[in-house]
N, C-alpha and C. Protein backbone atom coordinates (compact mmCIF):
# COMPACT_ATOMS: atom_id res chain seq x y z
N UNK A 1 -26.34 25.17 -14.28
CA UNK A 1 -25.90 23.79 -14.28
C UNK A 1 -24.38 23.70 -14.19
N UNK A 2 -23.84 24.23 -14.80
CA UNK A 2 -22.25 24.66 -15.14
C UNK A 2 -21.72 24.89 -13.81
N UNK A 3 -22.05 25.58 -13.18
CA UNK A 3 -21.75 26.32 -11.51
C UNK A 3 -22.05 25.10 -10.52
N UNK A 4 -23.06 24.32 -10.33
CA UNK A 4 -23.28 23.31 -9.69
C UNK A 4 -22.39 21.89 -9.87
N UNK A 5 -21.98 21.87 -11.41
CA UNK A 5 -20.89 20.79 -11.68
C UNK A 5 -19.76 21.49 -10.54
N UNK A 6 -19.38 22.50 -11.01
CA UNK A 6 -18.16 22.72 -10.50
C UNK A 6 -18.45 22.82 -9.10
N UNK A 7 -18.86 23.48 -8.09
CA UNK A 7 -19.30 23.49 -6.95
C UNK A 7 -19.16 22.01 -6.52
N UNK A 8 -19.92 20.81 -6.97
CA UNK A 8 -19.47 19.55 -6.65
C UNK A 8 -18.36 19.12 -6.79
N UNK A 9 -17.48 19.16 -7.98
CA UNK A 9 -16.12 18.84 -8.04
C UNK A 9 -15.33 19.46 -7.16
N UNK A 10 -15.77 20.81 -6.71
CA UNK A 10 -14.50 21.56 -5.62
C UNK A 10 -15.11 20.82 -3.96
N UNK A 11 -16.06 20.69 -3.77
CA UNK A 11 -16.31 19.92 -2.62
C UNK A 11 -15.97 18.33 -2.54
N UNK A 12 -15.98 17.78 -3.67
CA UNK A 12 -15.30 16.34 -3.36
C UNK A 12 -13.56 16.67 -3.41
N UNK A 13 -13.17 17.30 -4.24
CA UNK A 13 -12.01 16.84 -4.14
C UNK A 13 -11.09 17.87 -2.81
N UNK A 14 -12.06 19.07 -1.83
CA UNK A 14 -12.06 18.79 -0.66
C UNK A 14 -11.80 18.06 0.26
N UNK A 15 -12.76 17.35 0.07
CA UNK A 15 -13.21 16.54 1.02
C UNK A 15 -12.05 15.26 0.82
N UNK A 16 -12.08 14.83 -0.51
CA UNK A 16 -11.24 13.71 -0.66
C UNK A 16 -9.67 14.44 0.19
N UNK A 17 -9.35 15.63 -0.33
CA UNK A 17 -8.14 16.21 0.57
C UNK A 17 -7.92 15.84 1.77
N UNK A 18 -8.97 16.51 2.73
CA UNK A 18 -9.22 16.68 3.76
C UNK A 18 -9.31 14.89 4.28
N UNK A 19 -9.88 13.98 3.75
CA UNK A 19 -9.97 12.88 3.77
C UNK A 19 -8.22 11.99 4.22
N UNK A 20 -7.71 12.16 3.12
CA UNK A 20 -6.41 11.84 3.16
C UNK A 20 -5.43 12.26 3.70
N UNK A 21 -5.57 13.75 4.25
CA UNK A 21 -5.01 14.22 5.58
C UNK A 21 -5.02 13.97 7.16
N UNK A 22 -6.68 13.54 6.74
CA UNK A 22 -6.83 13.13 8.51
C UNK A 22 -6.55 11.36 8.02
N UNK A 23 -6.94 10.55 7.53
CA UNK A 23 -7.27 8.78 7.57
C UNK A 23 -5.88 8.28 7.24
N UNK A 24 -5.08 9.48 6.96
CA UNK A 24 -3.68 8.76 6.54
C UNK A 24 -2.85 8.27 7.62
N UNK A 25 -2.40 7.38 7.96
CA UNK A 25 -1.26 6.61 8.83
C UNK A 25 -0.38 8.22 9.86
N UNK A 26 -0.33 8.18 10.78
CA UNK A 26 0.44 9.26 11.75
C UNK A 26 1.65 8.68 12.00
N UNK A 27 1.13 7.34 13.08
CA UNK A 27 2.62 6.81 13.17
C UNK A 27 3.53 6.48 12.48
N UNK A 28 4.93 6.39 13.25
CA UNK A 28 6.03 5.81 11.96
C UNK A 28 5.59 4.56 11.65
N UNK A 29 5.01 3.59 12.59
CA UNK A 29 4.61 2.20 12.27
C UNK A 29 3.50 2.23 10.67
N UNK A 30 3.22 2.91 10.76
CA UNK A 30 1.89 3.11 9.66
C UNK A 30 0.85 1.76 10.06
N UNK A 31 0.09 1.17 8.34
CA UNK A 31 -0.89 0.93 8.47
C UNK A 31 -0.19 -0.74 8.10
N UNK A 32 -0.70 -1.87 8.68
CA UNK A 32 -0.07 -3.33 8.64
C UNK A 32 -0.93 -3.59 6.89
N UNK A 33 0.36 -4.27 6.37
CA UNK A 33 -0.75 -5.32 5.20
C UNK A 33 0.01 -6.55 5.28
N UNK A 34 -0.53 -7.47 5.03
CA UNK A 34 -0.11 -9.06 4.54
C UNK A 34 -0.70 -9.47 3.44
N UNK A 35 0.47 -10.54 2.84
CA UNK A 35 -0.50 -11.39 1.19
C UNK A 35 0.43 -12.83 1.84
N UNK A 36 -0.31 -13.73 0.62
CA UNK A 36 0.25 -14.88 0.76
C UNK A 36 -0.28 -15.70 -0.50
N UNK A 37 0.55 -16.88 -0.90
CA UNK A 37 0.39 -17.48 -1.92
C UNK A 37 1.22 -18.82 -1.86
N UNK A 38 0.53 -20.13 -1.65
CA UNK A 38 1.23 -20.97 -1.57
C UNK A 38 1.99 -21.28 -0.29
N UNK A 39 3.12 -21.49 -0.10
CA UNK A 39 4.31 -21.53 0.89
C UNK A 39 4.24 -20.46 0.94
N UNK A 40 4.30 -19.03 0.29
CA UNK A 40 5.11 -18.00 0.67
C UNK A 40 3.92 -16.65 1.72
N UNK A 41 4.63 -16.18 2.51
CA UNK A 41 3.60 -15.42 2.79
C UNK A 41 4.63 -13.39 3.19
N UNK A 42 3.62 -12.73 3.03
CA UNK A 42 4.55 -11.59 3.24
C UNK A 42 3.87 -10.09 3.97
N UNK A 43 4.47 -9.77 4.95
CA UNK A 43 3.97 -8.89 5.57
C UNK A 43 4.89 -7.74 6.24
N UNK A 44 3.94 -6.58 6.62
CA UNK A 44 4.47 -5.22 6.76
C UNK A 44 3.55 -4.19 7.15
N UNK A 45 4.36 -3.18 7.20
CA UNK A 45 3.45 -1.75 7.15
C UNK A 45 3.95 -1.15 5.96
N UNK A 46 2.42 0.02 6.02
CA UNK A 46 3.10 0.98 4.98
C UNK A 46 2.49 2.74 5.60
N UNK A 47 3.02 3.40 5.03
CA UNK A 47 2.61 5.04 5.37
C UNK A 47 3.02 5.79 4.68
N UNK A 48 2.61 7.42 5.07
CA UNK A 48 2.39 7.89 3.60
C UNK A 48 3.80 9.09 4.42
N UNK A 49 4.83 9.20 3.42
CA UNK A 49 5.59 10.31 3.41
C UNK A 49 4.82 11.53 2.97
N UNK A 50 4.65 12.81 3.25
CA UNK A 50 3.89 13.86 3.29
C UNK A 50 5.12 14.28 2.56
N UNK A 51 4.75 14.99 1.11
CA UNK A 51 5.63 15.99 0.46
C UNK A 51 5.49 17.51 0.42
N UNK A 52 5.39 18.05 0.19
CA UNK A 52 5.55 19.66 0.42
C UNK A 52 3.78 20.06 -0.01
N UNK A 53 3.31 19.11 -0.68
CA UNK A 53 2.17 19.24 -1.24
C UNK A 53 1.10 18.11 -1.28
N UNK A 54 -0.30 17.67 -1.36
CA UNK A 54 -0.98 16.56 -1.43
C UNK A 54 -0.47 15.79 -2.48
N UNK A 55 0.11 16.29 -3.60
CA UNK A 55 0.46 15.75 -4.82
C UNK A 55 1.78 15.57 -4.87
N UNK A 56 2.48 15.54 -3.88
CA UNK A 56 3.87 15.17 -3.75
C UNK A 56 4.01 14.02 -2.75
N UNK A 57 3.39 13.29 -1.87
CA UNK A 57 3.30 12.29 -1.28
C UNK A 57 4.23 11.50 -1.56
N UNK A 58 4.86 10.34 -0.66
CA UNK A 58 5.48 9.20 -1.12
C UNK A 58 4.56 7.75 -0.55
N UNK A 59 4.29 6.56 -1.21
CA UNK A 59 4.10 5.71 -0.16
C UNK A 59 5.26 4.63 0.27
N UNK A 60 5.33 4.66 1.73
CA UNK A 60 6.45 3.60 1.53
C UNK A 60 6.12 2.74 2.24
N UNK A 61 6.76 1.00 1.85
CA UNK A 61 6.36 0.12 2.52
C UNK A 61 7.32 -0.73 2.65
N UNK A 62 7.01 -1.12 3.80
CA UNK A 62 8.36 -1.99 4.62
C UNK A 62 7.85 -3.53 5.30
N UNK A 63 8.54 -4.62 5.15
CA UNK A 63 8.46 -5.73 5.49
C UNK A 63 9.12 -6.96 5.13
N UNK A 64 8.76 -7.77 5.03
CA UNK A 64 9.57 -9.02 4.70
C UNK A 64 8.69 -10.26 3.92
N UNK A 65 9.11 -11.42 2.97
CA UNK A 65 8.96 -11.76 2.23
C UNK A 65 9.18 -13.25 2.95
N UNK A 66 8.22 -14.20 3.36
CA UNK A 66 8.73 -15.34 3.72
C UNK A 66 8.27 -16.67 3.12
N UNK A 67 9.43 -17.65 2.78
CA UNK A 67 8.63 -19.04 2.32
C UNK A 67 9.06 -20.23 3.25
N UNK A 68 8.13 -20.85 3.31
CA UNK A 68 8.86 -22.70 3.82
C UNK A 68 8.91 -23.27 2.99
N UNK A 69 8.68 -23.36 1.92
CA UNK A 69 9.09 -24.46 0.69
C UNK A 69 10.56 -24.32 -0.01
N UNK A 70 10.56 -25.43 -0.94
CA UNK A 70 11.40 -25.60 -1.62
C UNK A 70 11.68 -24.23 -2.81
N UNK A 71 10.31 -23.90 -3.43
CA UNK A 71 10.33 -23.20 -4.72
C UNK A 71 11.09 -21.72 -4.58
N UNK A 72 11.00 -20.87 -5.58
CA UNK A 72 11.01 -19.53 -5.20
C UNK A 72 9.70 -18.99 -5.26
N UNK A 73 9.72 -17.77 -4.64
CA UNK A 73 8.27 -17.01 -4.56
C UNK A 73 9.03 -15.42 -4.41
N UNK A 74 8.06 -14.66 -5.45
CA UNK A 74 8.83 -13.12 -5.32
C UNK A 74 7.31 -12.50 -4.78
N UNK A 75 7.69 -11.20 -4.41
CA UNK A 75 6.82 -10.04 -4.13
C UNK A 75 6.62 -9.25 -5.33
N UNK A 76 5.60 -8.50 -6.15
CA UNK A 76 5.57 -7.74 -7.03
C UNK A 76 4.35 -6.76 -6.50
N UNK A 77 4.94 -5.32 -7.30
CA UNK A 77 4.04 -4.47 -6.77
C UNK A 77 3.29 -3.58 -8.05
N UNK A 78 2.04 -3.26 -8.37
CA UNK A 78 1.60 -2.52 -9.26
C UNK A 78 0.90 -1.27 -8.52
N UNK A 79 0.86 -0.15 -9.26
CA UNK A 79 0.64 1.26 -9.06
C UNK A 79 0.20 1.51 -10.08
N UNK A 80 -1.20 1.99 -10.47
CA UNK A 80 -1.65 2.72 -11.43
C UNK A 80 -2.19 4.47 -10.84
N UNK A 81 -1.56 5.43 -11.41
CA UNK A 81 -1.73 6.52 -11.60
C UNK A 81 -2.67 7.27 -12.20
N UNK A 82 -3.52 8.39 -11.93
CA UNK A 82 -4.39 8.73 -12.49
C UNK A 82 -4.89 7.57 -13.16
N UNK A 83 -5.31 6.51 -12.93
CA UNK A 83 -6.37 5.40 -14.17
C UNK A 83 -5.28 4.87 -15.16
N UNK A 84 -3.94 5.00 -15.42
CA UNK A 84 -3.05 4.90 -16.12
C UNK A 84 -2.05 3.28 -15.49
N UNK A 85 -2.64 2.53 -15.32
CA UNK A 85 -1.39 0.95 -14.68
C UNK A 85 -0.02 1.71 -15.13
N UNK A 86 0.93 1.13 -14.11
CA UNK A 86 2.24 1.69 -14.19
C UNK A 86 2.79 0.02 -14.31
N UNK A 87 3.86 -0.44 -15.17
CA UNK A 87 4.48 -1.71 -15.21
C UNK A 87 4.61 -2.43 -13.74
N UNK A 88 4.06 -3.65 -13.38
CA UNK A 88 4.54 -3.98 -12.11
C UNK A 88 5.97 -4.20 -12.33
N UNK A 89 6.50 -4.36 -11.30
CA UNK A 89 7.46 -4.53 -10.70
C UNK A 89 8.06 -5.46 -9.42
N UNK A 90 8.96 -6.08 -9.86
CA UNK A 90 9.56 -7.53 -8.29
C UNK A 90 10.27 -6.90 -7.69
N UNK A 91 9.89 -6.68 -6.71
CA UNK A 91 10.54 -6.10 -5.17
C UNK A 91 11.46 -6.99 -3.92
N UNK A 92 11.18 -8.02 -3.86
CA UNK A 92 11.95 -9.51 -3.61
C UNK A 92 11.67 -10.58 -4.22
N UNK A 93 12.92 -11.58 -3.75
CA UNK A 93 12.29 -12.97 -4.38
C UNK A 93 13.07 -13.84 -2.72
N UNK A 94 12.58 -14.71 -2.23
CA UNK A 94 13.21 -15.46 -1.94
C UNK A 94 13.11 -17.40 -2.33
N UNK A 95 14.20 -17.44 -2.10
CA UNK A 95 14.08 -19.10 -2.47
C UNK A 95 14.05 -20.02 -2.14
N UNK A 96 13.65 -20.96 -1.35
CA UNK A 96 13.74 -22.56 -0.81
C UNK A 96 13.42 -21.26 0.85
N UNK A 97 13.56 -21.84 2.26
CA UNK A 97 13.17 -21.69 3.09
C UNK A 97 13.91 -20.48 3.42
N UNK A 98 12.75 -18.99 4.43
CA UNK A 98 13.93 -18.32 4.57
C UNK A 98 12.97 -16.88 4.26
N UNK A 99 13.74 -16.04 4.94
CA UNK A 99 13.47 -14.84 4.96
C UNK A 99 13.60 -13.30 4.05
N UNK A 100 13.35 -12.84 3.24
CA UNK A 100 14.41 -11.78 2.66
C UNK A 100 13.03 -10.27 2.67
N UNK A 101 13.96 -8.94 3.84
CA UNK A 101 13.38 -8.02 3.47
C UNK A 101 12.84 -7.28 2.51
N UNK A 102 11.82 -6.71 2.82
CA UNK A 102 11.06 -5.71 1.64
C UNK A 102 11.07 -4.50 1.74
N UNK A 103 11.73 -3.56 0.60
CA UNK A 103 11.30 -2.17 1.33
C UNK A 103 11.11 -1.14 0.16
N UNK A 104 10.09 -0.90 -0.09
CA UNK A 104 10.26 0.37 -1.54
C UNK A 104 9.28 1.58 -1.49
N UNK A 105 8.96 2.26 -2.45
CA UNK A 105 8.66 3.97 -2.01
C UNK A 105 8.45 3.69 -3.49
N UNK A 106 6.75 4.23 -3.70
CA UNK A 106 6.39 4.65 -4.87
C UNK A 106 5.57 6.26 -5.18
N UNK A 107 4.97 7.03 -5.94
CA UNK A 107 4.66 7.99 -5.55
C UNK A 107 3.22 8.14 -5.32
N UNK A 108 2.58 8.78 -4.32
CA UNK A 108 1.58 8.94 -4.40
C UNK A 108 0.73 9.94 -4.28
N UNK A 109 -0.71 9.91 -5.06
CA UNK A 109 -1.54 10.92 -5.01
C UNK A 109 -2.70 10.28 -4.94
N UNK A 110 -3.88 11.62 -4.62
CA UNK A 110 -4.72 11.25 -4.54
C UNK A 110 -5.79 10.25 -5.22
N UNK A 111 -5.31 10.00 -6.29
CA UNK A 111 -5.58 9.53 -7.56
C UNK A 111 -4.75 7.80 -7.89
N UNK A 112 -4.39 7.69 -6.94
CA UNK A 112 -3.19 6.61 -6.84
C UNK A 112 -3.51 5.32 -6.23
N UNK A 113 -3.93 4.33 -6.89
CA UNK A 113 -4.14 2.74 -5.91
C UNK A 113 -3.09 1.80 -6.55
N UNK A 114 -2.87 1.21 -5.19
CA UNK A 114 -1.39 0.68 -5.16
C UNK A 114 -1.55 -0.77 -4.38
N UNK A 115 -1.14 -2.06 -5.13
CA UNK A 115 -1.03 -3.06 -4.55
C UNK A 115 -0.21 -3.87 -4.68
N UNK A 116 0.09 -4.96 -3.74
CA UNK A 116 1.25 -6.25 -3.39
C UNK A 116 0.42 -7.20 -3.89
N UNK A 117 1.18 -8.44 -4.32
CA UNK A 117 0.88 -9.80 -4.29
C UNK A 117 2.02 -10.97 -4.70
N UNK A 118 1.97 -12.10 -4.69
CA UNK A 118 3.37 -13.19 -4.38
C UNK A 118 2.66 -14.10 -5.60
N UNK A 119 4.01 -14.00 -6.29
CA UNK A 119 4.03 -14.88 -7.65
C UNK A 119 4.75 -15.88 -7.37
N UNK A 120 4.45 -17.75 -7.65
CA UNK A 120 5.55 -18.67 -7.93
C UNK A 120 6.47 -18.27 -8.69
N UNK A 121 7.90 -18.85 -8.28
CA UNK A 121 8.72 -18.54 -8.83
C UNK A 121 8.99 -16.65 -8.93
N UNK A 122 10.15 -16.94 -10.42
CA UNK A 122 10.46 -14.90 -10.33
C UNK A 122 9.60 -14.01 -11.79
N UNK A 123 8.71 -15.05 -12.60
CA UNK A 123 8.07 -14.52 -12.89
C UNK A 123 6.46 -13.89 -12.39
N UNK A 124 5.49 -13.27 -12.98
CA UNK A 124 4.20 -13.28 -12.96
C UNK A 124 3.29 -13.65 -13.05
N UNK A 125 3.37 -15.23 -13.41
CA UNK A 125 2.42 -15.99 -13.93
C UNK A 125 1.31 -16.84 -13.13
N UNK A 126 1.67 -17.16 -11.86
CA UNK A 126 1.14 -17.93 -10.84
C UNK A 126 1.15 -17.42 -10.12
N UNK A 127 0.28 -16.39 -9.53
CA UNK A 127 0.03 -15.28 -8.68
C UNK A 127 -0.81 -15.81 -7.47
N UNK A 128 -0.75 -15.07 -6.27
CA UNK A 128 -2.01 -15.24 -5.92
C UNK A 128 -2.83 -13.55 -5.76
N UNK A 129 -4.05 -13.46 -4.84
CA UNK A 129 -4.63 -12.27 -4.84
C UNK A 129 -3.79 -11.09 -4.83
N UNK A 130 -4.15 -10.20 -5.61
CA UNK A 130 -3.26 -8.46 -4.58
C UNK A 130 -4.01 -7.99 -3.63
N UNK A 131 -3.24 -7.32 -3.20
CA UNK A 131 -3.98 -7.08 -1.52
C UNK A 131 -3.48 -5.58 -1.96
N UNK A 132 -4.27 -4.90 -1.40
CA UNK A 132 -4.32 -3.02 -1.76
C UNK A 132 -3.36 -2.43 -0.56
N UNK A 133 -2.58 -1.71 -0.99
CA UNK A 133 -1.71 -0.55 0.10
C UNK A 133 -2.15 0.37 0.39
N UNK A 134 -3.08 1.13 -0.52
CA UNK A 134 -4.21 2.36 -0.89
C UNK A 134 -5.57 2.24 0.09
N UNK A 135 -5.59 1.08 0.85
CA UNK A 135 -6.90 1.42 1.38
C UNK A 135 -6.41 2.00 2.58
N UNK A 136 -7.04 2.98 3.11
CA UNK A 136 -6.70 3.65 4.38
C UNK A 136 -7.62 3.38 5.17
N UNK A 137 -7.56 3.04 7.00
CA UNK A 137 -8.45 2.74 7.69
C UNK A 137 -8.56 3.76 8.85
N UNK A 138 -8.65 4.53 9.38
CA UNK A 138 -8.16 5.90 10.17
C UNK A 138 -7.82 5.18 11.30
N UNK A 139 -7.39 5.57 11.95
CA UNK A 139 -6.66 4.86 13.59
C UNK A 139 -7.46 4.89 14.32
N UNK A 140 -7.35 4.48 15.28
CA UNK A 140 -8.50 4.33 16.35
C UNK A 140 -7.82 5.33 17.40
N UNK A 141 -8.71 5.82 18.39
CA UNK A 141 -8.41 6.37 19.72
C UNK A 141 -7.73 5.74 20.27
N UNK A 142 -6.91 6.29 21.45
CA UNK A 142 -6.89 4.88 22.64
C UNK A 142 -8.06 5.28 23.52
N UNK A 143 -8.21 4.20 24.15
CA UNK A 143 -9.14 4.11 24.84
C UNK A 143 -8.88 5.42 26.38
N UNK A 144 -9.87 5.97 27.17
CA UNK A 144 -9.58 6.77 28.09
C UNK A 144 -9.03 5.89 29.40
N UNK A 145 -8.02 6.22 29.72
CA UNK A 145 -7.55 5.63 31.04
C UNK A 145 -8.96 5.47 32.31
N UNK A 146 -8.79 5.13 33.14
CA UNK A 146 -9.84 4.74 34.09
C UNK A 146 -9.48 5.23 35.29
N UNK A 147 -10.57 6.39 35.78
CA UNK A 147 -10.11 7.29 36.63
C UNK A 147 -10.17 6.00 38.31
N UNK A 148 -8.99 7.04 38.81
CA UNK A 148 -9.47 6.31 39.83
C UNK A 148 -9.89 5.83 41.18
């Protein structure tokens, strides 16, 4: 029984390897996300910096933060680690109409889900959904040219 636990644990977390090597973002563009809340809405890519090791990863994500209203609206980001929430954190705010870039790098592992979402104002309190950075979707082919 003992041998078969382990035998399963070394094949998932394989596989989960192997998983996150191939489904992870190639291009520099990486993988697009958007959120929105209210007036404000905010969008980007993100991709995974490859560190010397699976467990050295970075994720980084890049974009911009936009509102048409009057109010302020910030970006905040949470990362929980191994099952452990890490403090969110405000990454922009902008205020009344108007644009202001986004750009930050948290660490990641296999073990790591990571999401955005846009609070009224510069606290946390009036949120809307988080939208996940952590989900990976593998890229598509291009299609074969058309002989001719």
């Amino acid at each position: 029984m003992r041998f078969r636990t382990r035998k399963t644990l070394t094949v998932t977390l394989g596989a989960t390897a192997a998983l996150l090597l191939t489904a992870s973002p190639s291009s520099a563009a990486g993988q697009p996300w958007s959120a929105s809340h209210q007036t404000a809405t905010a969008n980007g890519h993100r991709s995974l910096e490859k560190g010397s090791s699976i467990l050295t990863s970075t994720l980084a994500v890049e974009g911009e933060l936009r509102n048409t209203g009057p109010e302020c609206y910030s970006l905040w980001s949470l990362s929980v680690h191994d099952f452990a929430p890490m403090p969110a954190r405000k990454v922009a705010t902008q205020c009344g109409p108007g644009t202001t870039a986004v750009s930050f790098k948290t660490h990641y592992a296999p073990t790591t889900t990571s999401s955005v979402y846009i609070c009224a104002g510069e606290g946390a309190t009036d949120c809307g959904p988080r939208v996940s950075l952590t989900t990976w979707r593998p890229q598509k082919a291009p299609a074969p040219a058309a002989a001719p």
